[in-house]
PDB file of N, CA and C in Angstrom:
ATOM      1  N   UNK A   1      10.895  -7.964  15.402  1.00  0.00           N
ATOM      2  CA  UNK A   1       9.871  -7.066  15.955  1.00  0.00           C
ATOM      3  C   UNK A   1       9.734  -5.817  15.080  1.00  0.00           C
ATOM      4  N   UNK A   2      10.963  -5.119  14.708  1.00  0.00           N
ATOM      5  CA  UNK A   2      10.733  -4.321  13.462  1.00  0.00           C
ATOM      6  C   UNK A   2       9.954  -4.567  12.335  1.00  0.00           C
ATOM      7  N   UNK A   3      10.045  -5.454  11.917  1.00  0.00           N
ATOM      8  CA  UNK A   3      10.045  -5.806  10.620  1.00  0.00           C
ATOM      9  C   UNK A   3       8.486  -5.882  10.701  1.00  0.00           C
ATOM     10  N   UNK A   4       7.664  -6.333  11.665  1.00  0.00           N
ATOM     11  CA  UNK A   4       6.375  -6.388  12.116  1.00  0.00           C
ATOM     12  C   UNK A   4       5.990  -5.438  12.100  1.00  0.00           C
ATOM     13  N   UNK A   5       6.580  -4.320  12.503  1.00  0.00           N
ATOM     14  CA  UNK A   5       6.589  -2.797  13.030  1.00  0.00           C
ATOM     15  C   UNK A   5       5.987  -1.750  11.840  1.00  0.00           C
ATOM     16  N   UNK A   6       6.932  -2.342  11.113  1.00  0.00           N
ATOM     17  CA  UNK A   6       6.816  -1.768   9.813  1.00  0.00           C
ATOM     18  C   UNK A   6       5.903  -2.319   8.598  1.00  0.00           C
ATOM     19  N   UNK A   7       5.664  -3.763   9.046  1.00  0.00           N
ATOM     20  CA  UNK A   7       4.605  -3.973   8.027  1.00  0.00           C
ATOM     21  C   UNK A   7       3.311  -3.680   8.183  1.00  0.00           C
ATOM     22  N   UNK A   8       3.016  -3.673   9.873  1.00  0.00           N
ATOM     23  CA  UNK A   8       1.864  -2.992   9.843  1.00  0.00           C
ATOM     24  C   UNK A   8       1.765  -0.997   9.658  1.00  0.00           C
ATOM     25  N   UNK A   9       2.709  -0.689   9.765  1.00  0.00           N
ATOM     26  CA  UNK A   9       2.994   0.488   9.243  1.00  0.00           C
ATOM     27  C   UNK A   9       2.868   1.015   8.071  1.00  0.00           C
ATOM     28  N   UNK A  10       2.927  -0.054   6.925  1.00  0.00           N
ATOM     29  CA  UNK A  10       2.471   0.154   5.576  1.00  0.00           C
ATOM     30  C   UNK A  10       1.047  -0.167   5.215  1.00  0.00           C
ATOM     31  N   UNK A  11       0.722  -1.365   6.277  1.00  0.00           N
ATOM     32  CA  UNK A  11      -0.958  -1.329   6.024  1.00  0.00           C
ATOM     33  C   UNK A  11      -1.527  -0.382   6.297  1.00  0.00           C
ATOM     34  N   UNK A  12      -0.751   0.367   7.545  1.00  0.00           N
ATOM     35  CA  UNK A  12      -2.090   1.350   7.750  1.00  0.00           C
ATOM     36  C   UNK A  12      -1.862   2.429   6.611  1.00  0.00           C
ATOM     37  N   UNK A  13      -0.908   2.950   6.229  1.00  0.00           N
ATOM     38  CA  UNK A  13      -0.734   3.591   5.087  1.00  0.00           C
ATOM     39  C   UNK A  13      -1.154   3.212   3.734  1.00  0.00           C
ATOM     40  N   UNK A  14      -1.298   2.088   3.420  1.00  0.00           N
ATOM     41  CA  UNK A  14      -2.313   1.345   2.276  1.00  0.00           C
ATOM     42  C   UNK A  14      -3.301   1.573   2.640  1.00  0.00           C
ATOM     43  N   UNK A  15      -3.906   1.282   3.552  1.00  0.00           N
ATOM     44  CA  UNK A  15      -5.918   1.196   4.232  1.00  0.00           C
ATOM     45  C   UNK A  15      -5.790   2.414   3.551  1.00  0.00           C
ATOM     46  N   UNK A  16      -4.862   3.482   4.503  1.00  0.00           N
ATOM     47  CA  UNK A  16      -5.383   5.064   4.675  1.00  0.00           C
ATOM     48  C   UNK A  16      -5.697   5.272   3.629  1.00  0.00           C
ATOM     49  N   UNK A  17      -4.740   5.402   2.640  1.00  0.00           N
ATOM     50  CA  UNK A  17      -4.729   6.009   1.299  1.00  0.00           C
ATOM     51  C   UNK A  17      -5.760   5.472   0.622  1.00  0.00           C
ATOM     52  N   UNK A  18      -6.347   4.460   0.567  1.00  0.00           N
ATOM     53  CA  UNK A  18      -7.507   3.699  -0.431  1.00  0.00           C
ATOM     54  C   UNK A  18      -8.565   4.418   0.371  1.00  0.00           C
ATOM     55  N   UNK A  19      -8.761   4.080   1.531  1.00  0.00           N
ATOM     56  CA  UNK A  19      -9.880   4.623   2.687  1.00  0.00           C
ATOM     57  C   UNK A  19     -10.344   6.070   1.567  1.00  0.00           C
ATOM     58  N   UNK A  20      -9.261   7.247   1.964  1.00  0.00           N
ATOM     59  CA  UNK A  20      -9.376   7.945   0.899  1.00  0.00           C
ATOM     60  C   UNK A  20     -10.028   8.564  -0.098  1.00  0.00           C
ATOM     61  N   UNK A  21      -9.283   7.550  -1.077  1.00  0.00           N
ATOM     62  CA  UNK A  21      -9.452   7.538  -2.397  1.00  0.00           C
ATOM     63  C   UNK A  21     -10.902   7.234  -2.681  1.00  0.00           C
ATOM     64  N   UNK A  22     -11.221   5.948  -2.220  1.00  0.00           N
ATOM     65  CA  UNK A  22     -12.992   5.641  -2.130  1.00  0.00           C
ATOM     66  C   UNK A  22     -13.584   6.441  -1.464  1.00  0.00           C
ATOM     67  N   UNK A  23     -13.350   7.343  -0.240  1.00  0.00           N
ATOM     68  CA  UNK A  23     -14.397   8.169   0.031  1.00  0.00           C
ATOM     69  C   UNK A  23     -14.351   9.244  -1.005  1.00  0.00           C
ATOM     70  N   UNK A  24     -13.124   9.602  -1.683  1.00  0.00           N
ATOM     71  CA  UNK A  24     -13.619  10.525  -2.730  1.00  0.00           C
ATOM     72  C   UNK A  24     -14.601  10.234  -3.664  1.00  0.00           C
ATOM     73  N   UNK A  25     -14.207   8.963  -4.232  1.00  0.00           N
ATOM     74  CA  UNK A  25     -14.795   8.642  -5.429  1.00  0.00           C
ATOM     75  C   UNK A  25     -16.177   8.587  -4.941  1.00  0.00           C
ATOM     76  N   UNK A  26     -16.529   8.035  -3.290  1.00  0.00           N
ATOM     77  CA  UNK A  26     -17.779   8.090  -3.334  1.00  0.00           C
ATOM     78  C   UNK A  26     -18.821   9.217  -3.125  1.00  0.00           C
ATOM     79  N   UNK A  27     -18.058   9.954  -2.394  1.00  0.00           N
ATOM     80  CA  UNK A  27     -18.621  11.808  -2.332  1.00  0.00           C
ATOM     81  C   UNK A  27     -18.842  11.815  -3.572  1.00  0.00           C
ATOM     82  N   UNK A  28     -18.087  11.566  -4.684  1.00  0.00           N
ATOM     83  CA  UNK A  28     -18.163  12.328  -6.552  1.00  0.00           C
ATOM     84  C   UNK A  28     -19.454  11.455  -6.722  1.00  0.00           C
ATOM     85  N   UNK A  29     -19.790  10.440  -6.456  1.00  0.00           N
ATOM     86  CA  UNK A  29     -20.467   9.458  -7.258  1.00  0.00           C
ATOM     87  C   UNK A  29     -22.265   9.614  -6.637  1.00  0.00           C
ATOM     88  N   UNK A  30     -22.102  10.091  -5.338  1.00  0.00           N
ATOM     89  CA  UNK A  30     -23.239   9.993  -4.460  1.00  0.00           C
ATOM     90  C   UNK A  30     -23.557  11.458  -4.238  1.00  0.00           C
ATOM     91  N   UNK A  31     -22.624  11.988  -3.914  1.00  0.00           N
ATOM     92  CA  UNK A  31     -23.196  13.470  -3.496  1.00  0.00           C
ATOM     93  C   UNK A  31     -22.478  14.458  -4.437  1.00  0.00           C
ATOM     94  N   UNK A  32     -22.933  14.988  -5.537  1.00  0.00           N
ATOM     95  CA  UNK A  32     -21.916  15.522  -6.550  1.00  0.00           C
ATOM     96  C   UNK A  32     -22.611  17.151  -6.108  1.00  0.00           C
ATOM     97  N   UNK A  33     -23.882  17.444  -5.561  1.00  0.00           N
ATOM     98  CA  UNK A  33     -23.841  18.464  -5.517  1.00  0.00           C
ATOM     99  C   UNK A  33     -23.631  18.874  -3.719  1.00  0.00           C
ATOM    100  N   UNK A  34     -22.898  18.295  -3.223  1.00  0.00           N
ATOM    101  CA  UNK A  34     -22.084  18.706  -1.972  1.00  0.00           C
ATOM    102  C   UNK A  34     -21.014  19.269  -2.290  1.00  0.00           C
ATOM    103  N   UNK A  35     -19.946  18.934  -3.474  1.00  0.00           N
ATOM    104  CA  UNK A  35     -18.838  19.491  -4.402  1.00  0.00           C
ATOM    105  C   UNK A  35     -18.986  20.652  -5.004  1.00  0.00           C
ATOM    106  N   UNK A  36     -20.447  20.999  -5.789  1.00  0.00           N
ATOM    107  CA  UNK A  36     -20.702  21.801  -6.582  1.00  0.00           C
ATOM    108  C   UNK A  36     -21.317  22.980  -6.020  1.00  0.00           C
ATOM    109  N   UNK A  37     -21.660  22.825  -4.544  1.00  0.00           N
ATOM    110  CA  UNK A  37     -22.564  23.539  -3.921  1.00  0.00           C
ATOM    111  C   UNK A  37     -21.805  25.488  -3.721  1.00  0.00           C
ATOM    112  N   UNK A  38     -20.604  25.421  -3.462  1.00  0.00           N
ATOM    113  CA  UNK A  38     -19.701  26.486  -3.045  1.00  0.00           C
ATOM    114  C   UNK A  38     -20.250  27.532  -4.816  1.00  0.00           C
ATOM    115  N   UNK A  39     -19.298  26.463  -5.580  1.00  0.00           N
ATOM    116  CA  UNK A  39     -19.450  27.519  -6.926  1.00  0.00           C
ATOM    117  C   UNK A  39     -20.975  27.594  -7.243  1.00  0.00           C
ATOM    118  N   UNK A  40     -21.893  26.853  -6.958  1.00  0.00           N
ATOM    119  CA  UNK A  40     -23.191  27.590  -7.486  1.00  0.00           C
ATOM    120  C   UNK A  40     -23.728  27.758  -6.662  1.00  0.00           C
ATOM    121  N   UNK A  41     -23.884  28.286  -5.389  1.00  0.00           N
ATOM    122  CA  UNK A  41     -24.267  29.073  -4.882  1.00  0.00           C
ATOM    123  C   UNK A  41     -23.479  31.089  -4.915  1.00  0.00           C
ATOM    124  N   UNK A  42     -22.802  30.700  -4.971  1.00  0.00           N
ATOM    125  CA  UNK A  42     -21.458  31.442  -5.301  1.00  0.00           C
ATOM    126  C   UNK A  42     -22.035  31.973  -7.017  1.00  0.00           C
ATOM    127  N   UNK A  43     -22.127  31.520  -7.836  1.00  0.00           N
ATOM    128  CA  UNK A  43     -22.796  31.936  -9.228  1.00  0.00           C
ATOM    129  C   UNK A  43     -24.212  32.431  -8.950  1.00  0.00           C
ATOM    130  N   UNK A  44     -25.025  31.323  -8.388  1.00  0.00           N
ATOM    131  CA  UNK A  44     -26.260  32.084  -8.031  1.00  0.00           C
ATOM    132  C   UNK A  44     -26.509  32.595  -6.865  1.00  0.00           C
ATOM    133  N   UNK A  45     -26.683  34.437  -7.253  1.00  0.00           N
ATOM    134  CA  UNK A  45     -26.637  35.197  -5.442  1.00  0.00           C
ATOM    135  C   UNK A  45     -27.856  34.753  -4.941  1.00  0.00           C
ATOM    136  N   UNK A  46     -28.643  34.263  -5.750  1.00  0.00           N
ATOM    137  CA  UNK A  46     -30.414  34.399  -5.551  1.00  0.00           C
ATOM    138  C   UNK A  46     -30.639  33.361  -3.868  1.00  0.00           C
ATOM    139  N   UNK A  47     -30.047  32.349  -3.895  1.00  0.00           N
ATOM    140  CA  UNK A  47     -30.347  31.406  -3.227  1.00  0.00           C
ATOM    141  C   UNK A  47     -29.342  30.670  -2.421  1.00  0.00           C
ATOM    142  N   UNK A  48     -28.890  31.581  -1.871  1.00  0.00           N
ATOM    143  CA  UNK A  48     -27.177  31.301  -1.312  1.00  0.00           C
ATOM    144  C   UNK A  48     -27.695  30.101  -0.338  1.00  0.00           C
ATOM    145  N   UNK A  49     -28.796  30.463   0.809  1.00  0.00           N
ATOM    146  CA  UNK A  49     -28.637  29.008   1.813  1.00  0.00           C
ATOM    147  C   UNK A  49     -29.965  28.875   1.964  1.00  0.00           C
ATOM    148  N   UNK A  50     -30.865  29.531   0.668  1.00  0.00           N
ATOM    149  CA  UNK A  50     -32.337  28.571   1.144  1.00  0.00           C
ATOM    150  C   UNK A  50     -32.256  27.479   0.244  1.00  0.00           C
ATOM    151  N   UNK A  51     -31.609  27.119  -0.552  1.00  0.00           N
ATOM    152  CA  UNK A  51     -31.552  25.746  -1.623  1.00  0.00           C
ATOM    153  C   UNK A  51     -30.387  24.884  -0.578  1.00  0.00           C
ATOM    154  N   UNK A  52     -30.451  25.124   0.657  1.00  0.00           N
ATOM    155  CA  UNK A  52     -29.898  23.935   1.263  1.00  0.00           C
ATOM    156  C   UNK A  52     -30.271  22.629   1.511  1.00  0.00           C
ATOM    157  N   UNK A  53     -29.705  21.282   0.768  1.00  0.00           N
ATOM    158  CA  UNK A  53     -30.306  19.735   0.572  1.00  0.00           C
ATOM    159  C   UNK A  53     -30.550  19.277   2.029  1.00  0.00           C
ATOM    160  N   UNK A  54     -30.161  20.022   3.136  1.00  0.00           N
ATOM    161  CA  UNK A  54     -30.885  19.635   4.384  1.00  0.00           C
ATOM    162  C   UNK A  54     -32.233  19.941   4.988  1.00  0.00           C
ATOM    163  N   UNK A  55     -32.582  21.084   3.984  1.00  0.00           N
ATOM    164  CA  UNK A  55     -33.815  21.523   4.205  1.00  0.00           C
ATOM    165  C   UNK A  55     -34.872  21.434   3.008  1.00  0.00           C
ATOM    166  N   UNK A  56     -34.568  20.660   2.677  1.00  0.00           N
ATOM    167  CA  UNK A  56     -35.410  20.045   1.409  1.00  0.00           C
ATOM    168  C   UNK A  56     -35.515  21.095   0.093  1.00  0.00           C
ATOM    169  N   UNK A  57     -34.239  21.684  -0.177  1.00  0.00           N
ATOM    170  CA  UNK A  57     -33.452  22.799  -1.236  1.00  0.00           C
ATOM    171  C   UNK A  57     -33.549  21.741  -2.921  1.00  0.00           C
ATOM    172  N   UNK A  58     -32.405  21.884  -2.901  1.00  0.00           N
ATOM    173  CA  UNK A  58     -32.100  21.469  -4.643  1.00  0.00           C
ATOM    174  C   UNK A  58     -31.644  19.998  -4.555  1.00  0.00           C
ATOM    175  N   UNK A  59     -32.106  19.445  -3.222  1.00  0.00           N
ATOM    176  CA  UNK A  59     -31.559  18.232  -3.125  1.00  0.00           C
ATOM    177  C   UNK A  59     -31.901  17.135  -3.773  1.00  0.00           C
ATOM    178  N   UNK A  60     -32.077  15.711  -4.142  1.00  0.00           N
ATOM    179  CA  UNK A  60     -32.275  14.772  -4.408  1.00  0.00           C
ATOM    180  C   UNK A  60     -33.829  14.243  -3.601  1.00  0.00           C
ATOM    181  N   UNK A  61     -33.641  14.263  -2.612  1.00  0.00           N
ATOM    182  CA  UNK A  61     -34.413  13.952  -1.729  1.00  0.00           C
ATOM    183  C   UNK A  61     -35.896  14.499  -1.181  1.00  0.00           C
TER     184      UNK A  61
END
């Protein structure tokens, strides 16, 4: 029963960690200026939260 215990104990700790890892990579890959948004807004005072990509700002969309 341990031994069960523990192997699913490492899956979920495998899932987790990949789970993760791919949502990073996919934030970097898909939304790169959700990452970038702090320092350039932060660089540019001009447009701190009207270039917000929810309101049709500097977004993609």
């Amino acid at each position: 029963m341990s031994e069960m215990l523990s192997q699913v104990f490492w899956l979920s700790l495998v899932l987790a960690g990949t789970g993760m890892v791919a949502g990073l990579i996919l934030g970097f890959l898909l939304y790169p200026r959700l990452f970038r948004r702090p320092n350039g807004s932060h660089r540019r005072s001009g447009t701190t939260t009207s270039g917000d990509p929810a309101h049709g700002g500097r977004g993609r969309w």
